[in-house]
PDB file of N, CA and C in Angstrom:
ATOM      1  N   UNK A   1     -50.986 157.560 -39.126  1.00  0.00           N
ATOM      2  CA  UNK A   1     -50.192 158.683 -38.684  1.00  0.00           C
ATOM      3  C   UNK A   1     -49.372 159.188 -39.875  1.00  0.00           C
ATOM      4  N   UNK A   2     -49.444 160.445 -40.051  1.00  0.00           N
ATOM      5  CA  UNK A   2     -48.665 161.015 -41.343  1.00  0.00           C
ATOM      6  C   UNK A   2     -47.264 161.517 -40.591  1.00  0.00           C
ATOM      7  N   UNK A   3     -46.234 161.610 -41.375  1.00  0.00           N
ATOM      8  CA  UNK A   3     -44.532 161.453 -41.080  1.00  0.00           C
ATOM      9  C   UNK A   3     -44.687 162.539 -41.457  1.00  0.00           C
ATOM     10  N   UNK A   4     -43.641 163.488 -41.785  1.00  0.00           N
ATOM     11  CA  UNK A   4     -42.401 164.742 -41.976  1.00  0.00           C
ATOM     12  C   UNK A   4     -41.566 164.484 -41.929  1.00  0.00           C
ATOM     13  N   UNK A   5     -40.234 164.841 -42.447  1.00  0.00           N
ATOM     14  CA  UNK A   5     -39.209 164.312 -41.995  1.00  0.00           C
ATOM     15  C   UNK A   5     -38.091 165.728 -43.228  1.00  0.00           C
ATOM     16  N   UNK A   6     -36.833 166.044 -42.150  1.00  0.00           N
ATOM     17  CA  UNK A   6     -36.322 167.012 -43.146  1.00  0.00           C
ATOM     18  C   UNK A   6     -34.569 166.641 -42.246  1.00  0.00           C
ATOM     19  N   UNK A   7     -34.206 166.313 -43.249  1.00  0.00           N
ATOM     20  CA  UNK A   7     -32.357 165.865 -42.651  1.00  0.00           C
ATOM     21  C   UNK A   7     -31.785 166.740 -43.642  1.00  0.00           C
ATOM     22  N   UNK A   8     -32.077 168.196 -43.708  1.00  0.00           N
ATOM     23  CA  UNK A   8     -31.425 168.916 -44.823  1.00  0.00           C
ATOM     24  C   UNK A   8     -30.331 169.713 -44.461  1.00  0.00           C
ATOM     25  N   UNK A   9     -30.407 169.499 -42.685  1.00  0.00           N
ATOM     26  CA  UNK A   9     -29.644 170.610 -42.181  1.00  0.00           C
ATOM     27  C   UNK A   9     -28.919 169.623 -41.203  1.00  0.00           C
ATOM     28  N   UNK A  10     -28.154 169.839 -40.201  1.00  0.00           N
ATOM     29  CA  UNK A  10     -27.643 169.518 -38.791  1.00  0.00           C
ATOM     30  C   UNK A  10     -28.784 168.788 -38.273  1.00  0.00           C
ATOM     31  N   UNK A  11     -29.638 169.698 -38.156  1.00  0.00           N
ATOM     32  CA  UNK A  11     -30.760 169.434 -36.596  1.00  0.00           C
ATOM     33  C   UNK A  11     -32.026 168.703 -37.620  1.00  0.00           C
ATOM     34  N   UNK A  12     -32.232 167.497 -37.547  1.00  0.00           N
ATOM     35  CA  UNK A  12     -33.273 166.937 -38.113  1.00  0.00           C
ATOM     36  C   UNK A  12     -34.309 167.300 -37.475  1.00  0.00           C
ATOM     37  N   UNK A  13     -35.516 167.056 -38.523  1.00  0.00           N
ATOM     38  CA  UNK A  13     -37.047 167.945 -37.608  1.00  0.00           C
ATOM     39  C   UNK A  13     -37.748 166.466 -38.482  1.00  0.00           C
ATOM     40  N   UNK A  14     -38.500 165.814 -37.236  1.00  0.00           N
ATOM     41  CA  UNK A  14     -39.321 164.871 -37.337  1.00  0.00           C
ATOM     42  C   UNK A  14     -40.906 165.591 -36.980  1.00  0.00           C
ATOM     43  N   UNK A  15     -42.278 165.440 -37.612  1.00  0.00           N
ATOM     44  CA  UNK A  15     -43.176 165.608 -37.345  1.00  0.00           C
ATOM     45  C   UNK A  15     -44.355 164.681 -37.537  1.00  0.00           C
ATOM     46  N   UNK A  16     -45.030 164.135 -36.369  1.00  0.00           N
ATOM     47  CA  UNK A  16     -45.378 162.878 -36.351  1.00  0.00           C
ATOM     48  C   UNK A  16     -46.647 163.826 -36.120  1.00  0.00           C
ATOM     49  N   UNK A  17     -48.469 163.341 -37.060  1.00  0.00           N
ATOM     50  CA  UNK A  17     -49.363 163.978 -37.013  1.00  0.00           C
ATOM     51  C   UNK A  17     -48.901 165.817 -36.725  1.00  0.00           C
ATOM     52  N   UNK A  18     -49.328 166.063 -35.162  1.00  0.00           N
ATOM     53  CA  UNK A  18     -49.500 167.251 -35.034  1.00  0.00           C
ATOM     54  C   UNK A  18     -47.998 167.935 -33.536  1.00  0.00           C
ATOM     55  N   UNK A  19     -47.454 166.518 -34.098  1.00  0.00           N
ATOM     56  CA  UNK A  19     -46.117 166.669 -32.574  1.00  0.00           C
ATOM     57  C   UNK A  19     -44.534 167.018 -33.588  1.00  0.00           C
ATOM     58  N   UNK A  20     -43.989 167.633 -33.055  1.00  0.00           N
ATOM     59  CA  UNK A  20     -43.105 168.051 -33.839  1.00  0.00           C
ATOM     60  C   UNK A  20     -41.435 167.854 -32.875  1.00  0.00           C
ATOM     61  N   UNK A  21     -40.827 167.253 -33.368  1.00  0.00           N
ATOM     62  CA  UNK A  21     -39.566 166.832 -32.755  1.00  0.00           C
ATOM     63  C   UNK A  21     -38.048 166.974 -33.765  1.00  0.00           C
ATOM     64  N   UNK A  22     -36.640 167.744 -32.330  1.00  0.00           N
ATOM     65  CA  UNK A  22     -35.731 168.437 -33.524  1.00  0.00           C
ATOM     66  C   UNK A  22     -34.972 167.445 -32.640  1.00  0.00           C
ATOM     67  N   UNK A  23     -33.793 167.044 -33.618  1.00  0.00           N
ATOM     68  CA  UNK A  23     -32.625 166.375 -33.056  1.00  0.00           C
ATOM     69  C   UNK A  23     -31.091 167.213 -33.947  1.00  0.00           C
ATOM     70  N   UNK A  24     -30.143 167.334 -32.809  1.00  0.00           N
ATOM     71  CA  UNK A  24     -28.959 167.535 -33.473  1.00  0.00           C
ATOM     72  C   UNK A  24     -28.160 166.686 -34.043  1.00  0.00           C
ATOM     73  N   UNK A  25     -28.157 165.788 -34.739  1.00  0.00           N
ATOM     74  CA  UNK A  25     -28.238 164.636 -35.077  1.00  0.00           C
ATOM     75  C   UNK A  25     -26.350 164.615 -35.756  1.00  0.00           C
ATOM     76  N   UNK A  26     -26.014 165.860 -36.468  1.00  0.00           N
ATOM     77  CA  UNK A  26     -24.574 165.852 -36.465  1.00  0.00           C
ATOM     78  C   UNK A  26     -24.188 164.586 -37.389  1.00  0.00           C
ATOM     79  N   UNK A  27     -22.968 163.965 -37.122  1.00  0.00           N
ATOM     80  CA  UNK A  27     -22.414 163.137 -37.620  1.00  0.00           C
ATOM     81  C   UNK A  27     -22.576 161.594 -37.435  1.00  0.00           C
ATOM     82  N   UNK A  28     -24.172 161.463 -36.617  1.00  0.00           N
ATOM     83  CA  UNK A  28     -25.028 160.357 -35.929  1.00  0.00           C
ATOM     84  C   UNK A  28     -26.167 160.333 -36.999  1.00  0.00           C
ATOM     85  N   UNK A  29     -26.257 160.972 -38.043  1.00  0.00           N
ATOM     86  CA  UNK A  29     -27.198 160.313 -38.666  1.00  0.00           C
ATOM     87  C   UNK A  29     -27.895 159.278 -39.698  1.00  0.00           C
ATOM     88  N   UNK A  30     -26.875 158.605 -39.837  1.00  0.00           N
ATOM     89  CA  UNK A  30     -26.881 157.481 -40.783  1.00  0.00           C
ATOM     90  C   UNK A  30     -26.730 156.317 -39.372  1.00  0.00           C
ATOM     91  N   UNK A  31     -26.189 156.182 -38.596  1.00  0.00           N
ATOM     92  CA  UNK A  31     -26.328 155.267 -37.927  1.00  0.00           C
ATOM     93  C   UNK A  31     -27.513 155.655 -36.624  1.00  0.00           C
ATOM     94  N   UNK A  32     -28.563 156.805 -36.223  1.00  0.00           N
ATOM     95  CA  UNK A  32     -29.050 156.995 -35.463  1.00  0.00           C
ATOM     96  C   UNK A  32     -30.625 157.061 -35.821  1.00  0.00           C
ATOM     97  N   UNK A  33     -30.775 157.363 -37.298  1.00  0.00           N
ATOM     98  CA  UNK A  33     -32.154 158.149 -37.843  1.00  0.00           C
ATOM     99  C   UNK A  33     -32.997 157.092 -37.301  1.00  0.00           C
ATOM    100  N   UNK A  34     -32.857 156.006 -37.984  1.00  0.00           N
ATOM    101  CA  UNK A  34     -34.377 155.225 -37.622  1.00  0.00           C
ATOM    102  C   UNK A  34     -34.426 154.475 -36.327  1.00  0.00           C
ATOM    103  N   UNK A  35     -33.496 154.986 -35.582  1.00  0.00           N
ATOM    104  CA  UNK A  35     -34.169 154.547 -33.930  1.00  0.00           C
ATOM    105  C   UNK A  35     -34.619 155.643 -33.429  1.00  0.00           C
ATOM    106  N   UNK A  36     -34.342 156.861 -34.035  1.00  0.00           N
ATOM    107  CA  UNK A  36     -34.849 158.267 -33.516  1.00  0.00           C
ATOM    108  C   UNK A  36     -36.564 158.429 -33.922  1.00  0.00           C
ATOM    109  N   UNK A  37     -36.394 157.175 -35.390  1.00  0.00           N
ATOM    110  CA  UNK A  37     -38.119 158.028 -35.729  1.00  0.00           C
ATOM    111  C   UNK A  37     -38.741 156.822 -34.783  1.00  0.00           C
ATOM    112  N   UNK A  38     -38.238 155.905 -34.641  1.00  0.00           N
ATOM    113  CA  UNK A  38     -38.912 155.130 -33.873  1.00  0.00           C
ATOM    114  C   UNK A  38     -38.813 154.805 -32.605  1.00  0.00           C
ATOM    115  N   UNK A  39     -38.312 155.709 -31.786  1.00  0.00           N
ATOM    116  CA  UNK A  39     -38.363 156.021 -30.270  1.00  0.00           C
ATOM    117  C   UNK A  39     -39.762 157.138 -30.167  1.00  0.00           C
ATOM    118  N   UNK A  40     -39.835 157.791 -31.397  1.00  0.00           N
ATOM    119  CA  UNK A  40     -40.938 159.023 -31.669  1.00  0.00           C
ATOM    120  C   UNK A  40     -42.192 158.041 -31.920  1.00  0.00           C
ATOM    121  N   UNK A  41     -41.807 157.253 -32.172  1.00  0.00           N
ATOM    122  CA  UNK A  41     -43.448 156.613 -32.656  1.00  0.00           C
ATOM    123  C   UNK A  41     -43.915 156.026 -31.514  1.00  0.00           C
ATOM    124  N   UNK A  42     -42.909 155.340 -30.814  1.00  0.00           N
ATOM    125  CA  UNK A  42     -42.912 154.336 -29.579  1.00  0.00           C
ATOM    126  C   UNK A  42     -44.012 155.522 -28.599  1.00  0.00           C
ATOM    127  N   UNK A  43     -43.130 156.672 -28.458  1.00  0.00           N
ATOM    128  CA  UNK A  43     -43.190 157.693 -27.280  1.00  0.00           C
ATOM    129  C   UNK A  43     -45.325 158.200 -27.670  1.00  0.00           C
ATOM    130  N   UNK A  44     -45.553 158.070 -28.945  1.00  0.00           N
ATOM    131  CA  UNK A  44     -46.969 158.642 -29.551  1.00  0.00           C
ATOM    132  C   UNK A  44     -47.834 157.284 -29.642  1.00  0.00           C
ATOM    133  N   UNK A  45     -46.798 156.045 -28.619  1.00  0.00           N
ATOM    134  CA  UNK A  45     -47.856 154.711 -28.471  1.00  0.00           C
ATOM    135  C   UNK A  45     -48.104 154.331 -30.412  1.00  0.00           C
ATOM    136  N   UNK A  46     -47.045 154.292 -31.403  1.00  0.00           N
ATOM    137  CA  UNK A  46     -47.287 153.625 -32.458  1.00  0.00           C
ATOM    138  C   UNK A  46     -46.054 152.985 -33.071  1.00  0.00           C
ATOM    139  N   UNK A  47     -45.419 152.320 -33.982  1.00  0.00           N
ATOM    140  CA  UNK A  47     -45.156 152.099 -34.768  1.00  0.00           C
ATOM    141  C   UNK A  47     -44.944 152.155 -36.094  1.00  0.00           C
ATOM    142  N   UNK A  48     -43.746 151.880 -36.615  1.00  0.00           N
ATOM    143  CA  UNK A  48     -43.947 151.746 -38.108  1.00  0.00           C
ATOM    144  C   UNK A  48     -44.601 151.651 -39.101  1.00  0.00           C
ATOM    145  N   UNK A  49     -45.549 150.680 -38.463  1.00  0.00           N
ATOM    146  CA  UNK A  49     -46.708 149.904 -39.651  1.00  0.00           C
ATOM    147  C   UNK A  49     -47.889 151.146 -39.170  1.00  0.00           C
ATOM    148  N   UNK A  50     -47.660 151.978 -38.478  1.00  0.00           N
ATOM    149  CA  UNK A  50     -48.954 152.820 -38.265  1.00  0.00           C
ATOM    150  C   UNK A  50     -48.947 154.070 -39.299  1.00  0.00           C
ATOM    151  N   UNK A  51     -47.788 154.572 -40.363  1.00  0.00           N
ATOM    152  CA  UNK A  51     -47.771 154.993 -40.794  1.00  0.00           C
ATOM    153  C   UNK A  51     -48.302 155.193 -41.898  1.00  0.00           C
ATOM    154  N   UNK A  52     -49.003 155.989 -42.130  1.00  0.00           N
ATOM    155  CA  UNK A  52     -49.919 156.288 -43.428  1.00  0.00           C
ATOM    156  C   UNK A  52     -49.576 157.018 -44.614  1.00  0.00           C
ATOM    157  N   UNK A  53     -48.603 157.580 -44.392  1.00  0.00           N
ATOM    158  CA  UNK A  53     -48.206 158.782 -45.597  1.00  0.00           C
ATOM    159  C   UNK A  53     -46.445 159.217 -45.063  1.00  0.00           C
ATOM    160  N   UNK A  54     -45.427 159.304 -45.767  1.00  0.00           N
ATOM    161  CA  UNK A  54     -44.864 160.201 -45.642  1.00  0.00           C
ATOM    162  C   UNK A  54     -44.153 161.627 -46.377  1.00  0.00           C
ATOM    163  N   UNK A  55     -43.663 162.324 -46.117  1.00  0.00           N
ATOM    164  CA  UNK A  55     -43.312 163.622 -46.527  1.00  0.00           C
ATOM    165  C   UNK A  55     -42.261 163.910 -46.155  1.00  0.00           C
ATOM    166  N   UNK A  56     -41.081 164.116 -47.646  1.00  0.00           N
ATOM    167  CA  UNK A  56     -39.534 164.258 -46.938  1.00  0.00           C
ATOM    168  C   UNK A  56     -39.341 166.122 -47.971  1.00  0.00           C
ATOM    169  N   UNK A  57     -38.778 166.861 -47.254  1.00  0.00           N
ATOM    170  CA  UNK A  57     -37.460 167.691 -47.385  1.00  0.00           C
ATOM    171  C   UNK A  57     -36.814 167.479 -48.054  1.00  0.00           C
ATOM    172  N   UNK A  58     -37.037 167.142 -49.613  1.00  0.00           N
ATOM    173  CA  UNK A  58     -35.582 166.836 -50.423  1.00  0.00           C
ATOM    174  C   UNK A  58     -34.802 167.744 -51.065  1.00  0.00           C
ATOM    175  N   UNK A  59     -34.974 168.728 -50.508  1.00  0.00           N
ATOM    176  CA  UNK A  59     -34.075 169.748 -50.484  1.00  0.00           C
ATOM    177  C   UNK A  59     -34.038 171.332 -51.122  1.00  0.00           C
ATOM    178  N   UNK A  60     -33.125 171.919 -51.170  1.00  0.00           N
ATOM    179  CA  UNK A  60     -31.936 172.160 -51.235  1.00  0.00           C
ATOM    180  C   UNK A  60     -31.258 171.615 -49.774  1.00  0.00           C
ATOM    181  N   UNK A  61     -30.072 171.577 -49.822  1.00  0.00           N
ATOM    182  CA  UNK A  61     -29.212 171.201 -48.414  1.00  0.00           C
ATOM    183  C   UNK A  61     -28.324 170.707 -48.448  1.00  0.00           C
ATOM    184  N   UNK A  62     -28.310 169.966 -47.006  1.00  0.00           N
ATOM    185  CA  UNK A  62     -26.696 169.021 -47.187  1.00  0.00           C
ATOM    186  C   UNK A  62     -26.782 167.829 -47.875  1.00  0.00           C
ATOM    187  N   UNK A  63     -25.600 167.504 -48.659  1.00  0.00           N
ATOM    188  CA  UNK A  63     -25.400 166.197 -49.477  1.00  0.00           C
ATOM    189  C   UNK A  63     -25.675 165.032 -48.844  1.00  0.00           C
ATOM    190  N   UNK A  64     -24.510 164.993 -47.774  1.00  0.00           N
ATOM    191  CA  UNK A  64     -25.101 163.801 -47.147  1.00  0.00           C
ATOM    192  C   UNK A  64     -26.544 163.746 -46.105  1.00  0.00           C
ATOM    193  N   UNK A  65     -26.802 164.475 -45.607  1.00  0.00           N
ATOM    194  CA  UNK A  65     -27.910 164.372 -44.804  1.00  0.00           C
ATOM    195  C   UNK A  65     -29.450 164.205 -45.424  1.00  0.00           C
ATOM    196  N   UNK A  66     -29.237 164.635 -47.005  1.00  0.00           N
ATOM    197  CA  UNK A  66     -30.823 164.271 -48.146  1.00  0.00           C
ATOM    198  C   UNK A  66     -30.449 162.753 -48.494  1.00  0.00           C
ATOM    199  N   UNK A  67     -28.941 162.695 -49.013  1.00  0.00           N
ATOM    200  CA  UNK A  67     -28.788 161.292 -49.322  1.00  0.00           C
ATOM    201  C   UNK A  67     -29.287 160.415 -48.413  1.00  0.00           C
ATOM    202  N   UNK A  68     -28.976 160.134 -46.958  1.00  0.00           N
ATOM    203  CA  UNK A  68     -29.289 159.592 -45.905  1.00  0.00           C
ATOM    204  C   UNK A  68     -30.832 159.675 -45.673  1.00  0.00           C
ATOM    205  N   UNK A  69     -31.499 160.394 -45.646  1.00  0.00           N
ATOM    206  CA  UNK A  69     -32.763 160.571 -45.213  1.00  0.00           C
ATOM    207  C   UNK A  69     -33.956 160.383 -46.535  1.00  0.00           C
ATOM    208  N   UNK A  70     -33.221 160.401 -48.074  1.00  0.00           N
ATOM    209  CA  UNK A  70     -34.116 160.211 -49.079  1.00  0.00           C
ATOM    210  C   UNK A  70     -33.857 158.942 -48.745  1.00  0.00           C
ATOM    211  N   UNK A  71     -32.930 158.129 -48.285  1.00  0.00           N
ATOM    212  CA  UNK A  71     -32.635 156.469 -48.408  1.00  0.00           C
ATOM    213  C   UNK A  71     -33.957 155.761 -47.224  1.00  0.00           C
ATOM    214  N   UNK A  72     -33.774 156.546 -46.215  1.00  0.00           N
ATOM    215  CA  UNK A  72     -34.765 156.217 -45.373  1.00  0.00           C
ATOM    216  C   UNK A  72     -36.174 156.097 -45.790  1.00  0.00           C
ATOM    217  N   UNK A  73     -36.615 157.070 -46.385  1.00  0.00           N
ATOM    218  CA  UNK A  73     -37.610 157.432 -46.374  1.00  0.00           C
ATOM    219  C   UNK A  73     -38.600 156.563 -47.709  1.00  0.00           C
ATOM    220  N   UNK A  74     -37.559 156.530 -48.958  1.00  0.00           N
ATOM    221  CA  UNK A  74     -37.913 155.652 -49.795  1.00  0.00           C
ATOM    222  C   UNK A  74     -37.791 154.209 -49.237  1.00  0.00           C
ATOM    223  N   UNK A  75     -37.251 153.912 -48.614  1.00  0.00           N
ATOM    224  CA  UNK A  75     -37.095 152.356 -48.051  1.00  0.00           C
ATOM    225  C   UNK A  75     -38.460 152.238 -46.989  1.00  0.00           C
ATOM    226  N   UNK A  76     -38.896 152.915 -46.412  1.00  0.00           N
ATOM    227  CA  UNK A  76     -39.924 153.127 -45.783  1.00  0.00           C
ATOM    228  C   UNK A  76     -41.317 152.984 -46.627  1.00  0.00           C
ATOM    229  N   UNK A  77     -41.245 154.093 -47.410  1.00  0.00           N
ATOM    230  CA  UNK A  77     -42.239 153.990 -48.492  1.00  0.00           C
ATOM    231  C   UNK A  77     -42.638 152.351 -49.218  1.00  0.00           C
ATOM    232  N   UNK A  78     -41.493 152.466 -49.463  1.00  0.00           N
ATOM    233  CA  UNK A  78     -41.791 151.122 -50.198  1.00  0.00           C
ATOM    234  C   UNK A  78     -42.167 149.840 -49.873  1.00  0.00           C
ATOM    235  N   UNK A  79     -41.629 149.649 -48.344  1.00  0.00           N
ATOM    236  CA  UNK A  79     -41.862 148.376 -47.359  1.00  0.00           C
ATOM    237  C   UNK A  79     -43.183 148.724 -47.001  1.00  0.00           C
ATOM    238  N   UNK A  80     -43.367 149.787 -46.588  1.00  0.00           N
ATOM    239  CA  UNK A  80     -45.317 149.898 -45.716  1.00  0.00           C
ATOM    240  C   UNK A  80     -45.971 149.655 -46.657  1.00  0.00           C
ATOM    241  N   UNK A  81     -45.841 150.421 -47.943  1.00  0.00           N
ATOM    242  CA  UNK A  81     -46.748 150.548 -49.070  1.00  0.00           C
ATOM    243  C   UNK A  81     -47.724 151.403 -49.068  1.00  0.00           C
ATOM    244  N   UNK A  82     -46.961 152.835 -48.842  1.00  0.00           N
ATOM    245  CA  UNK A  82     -47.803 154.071 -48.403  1.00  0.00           C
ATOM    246  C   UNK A  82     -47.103 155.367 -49.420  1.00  0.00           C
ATOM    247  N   UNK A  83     -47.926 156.233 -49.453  1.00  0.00           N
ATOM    248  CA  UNK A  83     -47.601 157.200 -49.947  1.00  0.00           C
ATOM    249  C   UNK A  83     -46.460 157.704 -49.456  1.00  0.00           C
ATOM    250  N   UNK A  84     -45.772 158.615 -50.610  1.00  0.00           N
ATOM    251  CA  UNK A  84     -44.505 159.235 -50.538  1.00  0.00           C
ATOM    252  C   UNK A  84     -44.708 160.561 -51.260  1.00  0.00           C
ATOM    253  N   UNK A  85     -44.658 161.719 -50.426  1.00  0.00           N
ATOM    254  CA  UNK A  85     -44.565 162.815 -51.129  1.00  0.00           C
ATOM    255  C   UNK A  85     -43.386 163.954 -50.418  1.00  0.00           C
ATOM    256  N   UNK A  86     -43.340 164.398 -51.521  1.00  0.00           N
ATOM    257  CA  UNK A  86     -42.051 165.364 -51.550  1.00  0.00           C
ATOM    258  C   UNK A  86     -42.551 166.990 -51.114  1.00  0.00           C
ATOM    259  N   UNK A  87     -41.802 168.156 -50.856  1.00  0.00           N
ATOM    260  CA  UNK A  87     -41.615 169.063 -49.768  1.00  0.00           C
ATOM    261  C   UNK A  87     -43.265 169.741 -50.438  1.00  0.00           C
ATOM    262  N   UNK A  88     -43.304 169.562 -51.728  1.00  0.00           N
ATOM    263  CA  UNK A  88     -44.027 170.540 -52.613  1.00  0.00           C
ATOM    264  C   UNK A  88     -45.888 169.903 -52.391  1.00  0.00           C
ATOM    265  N   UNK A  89     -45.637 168.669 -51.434  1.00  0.00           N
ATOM    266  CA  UNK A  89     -46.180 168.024 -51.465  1.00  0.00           C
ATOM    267  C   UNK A  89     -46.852 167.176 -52.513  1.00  0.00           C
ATOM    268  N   UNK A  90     -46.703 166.311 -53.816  1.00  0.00           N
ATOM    269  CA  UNK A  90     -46.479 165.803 -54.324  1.00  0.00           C
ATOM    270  C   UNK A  90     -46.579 164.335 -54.342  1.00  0.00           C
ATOM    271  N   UNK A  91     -47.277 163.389 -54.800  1.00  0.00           N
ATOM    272  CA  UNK A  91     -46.756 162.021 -54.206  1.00  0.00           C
ATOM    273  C   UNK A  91     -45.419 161.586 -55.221  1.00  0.00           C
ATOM    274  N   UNK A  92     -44.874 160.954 -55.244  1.00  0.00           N
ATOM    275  CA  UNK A  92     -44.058 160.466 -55.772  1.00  0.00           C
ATOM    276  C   UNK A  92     -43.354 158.725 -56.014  1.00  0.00           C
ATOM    277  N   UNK A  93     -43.306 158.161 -56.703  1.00  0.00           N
ATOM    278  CA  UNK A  93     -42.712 156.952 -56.112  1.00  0.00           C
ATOM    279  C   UNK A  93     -41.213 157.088 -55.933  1.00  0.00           C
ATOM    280  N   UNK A  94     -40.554 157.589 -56.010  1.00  0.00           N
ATOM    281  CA  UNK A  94     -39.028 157.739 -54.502  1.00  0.00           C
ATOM    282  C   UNK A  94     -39.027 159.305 -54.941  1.00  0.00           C
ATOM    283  N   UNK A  95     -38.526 159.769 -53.494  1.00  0.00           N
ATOM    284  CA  UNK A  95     -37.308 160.775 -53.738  1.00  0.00           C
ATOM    285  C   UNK A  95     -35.941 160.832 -54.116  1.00  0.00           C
ATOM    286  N   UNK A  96     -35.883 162.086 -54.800  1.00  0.00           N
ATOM    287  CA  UNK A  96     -34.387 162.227 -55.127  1.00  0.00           C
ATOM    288  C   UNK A  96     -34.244 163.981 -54.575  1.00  0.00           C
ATOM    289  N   UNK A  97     -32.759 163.479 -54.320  1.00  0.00           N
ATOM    290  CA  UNK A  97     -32.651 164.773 -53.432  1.00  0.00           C
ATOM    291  C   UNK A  97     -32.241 166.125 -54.346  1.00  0.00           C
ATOM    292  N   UNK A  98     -32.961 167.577 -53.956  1.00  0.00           N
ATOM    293  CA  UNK A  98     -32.374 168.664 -55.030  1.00  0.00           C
ATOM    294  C   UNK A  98     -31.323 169.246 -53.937  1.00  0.00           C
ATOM    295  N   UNK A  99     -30.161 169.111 -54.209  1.00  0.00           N
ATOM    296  CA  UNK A  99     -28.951 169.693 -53.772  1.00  0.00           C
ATOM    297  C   UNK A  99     -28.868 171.258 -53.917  1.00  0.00           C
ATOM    298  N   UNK A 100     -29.408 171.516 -54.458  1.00  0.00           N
ATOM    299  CA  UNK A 100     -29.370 173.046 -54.879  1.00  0.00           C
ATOM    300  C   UNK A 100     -27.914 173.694 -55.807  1.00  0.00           C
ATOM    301  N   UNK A 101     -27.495 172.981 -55.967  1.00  0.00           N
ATOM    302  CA  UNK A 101     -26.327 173.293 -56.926  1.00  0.00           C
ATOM    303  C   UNK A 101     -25.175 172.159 -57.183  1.00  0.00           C
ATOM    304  N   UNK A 102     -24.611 172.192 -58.054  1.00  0.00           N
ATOM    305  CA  UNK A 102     -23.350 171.433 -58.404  1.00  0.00           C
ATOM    306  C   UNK A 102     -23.147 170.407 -57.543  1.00  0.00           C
ATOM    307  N   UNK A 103     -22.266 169.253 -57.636  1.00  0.00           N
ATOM    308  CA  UNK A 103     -21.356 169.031 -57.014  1.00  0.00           C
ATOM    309  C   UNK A 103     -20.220 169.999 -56.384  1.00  0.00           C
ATOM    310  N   UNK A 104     -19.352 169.813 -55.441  1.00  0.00           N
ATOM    311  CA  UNK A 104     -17.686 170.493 -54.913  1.00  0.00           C
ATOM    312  C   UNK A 104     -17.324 169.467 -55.510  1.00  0.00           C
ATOM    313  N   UNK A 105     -16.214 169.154 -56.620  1.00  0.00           N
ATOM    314  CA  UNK A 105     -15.268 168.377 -56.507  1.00  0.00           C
ATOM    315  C   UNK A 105     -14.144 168.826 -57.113  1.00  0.00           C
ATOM    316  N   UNK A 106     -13.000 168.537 -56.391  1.00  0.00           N
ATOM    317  CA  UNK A 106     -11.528 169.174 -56.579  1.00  0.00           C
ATOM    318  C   UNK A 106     -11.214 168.495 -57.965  1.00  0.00           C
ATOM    319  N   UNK A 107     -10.311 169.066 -58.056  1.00  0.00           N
ATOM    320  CA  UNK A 107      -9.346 168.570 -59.821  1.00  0.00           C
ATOM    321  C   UNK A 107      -8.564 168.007 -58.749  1.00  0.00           C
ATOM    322  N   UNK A 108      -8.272 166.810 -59.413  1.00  0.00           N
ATOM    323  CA  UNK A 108      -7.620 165.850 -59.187  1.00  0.00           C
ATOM    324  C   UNK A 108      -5.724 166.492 -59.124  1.00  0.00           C
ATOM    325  N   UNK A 109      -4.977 166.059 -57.959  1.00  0.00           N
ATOM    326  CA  UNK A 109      -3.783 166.224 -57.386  1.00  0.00           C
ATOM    327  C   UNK A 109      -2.624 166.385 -59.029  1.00  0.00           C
ATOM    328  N   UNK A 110      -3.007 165.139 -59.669  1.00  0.00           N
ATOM    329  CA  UNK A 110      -2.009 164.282 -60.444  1.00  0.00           C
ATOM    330  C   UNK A 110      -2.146 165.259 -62.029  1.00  0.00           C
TER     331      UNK A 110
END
């Protein structure tokens, strides 16, 4: 089964083969993602280990939501021992996320 996976925004979009699933995932996604992809796998009768390939969204987007979801996704990659490719489709051995610009960080108070 080939993955999708894009946490670039609010509403994560999981796409498992040819089924496509959105979650508002909000401020639940570091503690929610991987029971979400794997309630999706459960629900398509598979598992983890059924995964053959995946494909992440690394961006432009939100900071934390690529950070979170490149972490997943490379940790995934690497435990199955399956391909990893990026939006451009690409294989890659990890993602890193393109933020699309700068850091925000304030000058310091002091």
């Amino acid at each position: 089964m080939k993955m999708y996976l894009d946490t670039s925004t609010p509403t994560t979009i999981l796409k498992l083969d040819d089924h496509e699933y959105k979650w508002e995932s909000g401020r639940d996604l570091a503690e929610n993602l991987l029971a979400f992809i794997h309630d999706k796998l459960v629900e398509n009768g598979k598992d983890f280990k059924d995964l053959e390939e995946i494909t992440f969204m690394s961006g432009p987007g939100s900071f934390t939501g690529l950070r979170i979801g490149a972490a997943v996704v490379n940790t995934l990659a690497n435990e199955l021992n399956i391909p990893l490719k990026n939006h451009h489709g690409e294989i890659v051995k990890i993602i890193l996320p393109d933020y699309g610009r700068g850091a925000n960080i304030s000058k310091p108070v002091k």
